[in-house]
Protein backbone atom coordinates (compact mmCIF):
# COMPACT_ATOMS: atom_id res chain seq x y z
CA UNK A 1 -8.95 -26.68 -4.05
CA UNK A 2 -5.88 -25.12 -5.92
CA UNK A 3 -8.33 -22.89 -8.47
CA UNK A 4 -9.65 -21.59 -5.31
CA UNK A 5 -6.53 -20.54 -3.88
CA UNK A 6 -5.68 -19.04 -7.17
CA UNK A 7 -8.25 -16.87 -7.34
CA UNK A 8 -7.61 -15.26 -4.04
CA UNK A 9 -4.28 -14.95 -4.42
CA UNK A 10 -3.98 -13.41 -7.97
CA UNK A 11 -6.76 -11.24 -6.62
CA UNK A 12 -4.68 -10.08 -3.86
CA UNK A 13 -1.60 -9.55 -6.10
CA UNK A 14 -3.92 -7.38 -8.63
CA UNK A 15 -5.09 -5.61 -5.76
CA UNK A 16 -1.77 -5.21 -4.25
CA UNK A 17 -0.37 -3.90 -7.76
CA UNK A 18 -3.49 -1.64 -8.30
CA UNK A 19 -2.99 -0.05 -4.75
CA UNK A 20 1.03 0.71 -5.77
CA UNK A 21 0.18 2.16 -9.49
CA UNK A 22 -2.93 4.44 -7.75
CA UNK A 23 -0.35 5.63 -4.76
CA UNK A 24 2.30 6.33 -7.52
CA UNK A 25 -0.20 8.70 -9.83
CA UNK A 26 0.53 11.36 -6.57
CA UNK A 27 3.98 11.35 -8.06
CA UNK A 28 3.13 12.67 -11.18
CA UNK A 29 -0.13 14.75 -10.66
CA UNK A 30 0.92 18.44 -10.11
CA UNK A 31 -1.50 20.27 -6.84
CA UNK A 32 -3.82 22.95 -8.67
CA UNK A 33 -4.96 25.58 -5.82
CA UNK A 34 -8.66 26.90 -6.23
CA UNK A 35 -7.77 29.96 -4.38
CA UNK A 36 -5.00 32.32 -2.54
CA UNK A 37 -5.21 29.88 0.62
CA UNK A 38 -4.76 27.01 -1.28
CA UNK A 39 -1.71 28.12 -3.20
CA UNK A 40 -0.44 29.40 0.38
CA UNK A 41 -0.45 26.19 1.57
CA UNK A 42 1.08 24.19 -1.00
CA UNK A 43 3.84 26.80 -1.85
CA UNK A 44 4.42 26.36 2.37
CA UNK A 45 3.83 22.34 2.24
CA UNK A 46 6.31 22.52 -0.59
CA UNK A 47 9.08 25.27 0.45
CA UNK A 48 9.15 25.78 3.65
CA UNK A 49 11.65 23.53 5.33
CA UNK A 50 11.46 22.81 9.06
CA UNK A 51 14.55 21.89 11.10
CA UNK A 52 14.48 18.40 12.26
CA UNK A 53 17.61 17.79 13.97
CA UNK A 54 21.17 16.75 13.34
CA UNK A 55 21.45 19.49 10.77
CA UNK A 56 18.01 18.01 9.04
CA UNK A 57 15.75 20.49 7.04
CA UNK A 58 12.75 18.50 5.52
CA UNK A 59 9.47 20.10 3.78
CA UNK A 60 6.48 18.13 4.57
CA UNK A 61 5.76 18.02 0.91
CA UNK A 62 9.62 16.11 1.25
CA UNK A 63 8.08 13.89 3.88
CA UNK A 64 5.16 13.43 2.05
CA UNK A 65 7.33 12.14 -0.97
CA UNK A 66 9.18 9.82 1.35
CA UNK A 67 6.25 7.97 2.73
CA UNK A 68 4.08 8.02 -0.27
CA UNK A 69 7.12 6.08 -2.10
CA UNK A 70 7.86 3.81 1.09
CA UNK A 71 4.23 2.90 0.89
CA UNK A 72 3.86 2.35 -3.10
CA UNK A 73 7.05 -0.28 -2.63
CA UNK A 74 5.80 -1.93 0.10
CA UNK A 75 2.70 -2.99 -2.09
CA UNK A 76 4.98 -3.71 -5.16
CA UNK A 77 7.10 -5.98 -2.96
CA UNK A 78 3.94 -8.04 -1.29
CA UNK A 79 2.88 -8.45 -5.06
CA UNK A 80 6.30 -9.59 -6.43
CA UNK A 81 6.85 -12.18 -3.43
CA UNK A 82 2.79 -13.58 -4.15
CA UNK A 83 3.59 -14.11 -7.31
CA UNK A 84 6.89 -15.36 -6.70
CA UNK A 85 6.07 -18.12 -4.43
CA UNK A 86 2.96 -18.53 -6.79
CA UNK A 87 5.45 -19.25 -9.65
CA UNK A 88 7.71 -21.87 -7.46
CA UNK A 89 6.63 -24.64 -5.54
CA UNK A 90 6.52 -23.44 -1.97
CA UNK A 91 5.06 -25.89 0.84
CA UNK A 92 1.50 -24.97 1.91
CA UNK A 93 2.85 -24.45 5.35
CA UNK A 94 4.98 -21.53 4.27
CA UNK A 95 2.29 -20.05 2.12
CA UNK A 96 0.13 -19.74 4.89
CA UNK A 97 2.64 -18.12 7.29
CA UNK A 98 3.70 -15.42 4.49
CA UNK A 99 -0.31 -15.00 3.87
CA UNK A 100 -0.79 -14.37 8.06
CA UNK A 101 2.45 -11.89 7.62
CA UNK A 102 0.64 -10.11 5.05
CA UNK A 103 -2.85 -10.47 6.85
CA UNK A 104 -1.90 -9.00 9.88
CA UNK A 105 0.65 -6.03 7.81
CA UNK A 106 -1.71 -5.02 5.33
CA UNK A 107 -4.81 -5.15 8.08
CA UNK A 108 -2.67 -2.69 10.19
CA UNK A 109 -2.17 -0.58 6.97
CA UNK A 110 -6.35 -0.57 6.42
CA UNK A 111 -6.86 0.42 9.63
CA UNK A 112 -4.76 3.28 9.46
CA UNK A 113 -5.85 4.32 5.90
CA UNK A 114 -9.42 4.31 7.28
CA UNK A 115 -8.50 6.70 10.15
CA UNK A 116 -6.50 9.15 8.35
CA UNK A 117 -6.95 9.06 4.92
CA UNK A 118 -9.86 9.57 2.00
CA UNK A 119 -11.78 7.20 -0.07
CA UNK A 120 -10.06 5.89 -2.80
CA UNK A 121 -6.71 4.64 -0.82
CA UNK A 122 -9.54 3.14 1.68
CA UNK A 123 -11.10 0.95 -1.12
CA UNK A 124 -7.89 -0.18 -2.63
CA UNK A 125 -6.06 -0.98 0.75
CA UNK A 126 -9.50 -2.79 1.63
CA UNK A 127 -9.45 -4.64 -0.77
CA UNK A 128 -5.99 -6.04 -1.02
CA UNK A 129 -7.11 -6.94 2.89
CA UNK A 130 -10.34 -8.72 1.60
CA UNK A 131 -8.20 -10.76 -0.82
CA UNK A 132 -5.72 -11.54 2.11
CA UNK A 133 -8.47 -12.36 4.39
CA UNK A 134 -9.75 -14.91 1.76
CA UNK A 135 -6.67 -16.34 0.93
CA UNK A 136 -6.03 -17.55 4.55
CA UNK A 137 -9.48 -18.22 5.52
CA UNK A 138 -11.43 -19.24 2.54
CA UNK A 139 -8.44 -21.95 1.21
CA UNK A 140 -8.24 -25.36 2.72
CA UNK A 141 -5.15 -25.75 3.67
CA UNK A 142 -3.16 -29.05 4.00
């Protein structure tokens, strides 16, 4: 029973890290336009800074920043608690309440990523959510 738990959850911690390391290759990957629109676009996405209140200028290339990061630690942190409680000895019980956390979470996250974004954050988002999905369902639990 316990290899089979293993395997789904050190495949949802690889998935989970693999999601955060793709995210974070954004962060280091400078936009190359193709034409004059493109490098319209970006140099606006980039420079030009909207007011947003309570003295609040933002670019969306600045709000782009902020959620792409938000979203890159928010895999790192469901990986580092897996493998956390993976490392101790945590009661079945709370195991399967932090996998339904994560389940439900991460599910949301999918859903989203399938309505809004392209196909590589799909697949890796998906597949942290298959992993999930067989860690709660597959395992046995006590």
């Amino acid at each position: 029973m316990l290899a089979n738990f293993s395997f789904w959850i050190w495949g949802t911690i690889v998935t989970q890290l693999l999601t955060a390391i793709f995210h974070s290759i954004s962060f280091f990957v400078k936009e190359k336009p193709r034409n004059e629109k493109e490098k319209q676009l970006i140099e606006l996405v980039k420079d030009y800074k909207m007011d947003m209140g309570a003295w609040i200028k933002r670019s969306f290339g600045q709000l782009f920043i902020g959620v792409s990061t938000c979203f890159t630690i928010i895999y790192i942190l469901g990986a580092v608690i897996n493998w956390y409680f993976l490392q101790t000895t945590v009661e079945p019980k709370v195991w399967k309440g932090l996998i339904l956390i994560e389940l439900v979470a991460y599910g949301i996250v999918f859903l989203l990523q399938i309505k809004f974004t392209f196909l590589p954050p799909i697949i890796v988002t998906g597949l942290v959510f298959f992993f999930l999905a067989g860690t709660y369902f597959i395992y046995n639990w006590p």
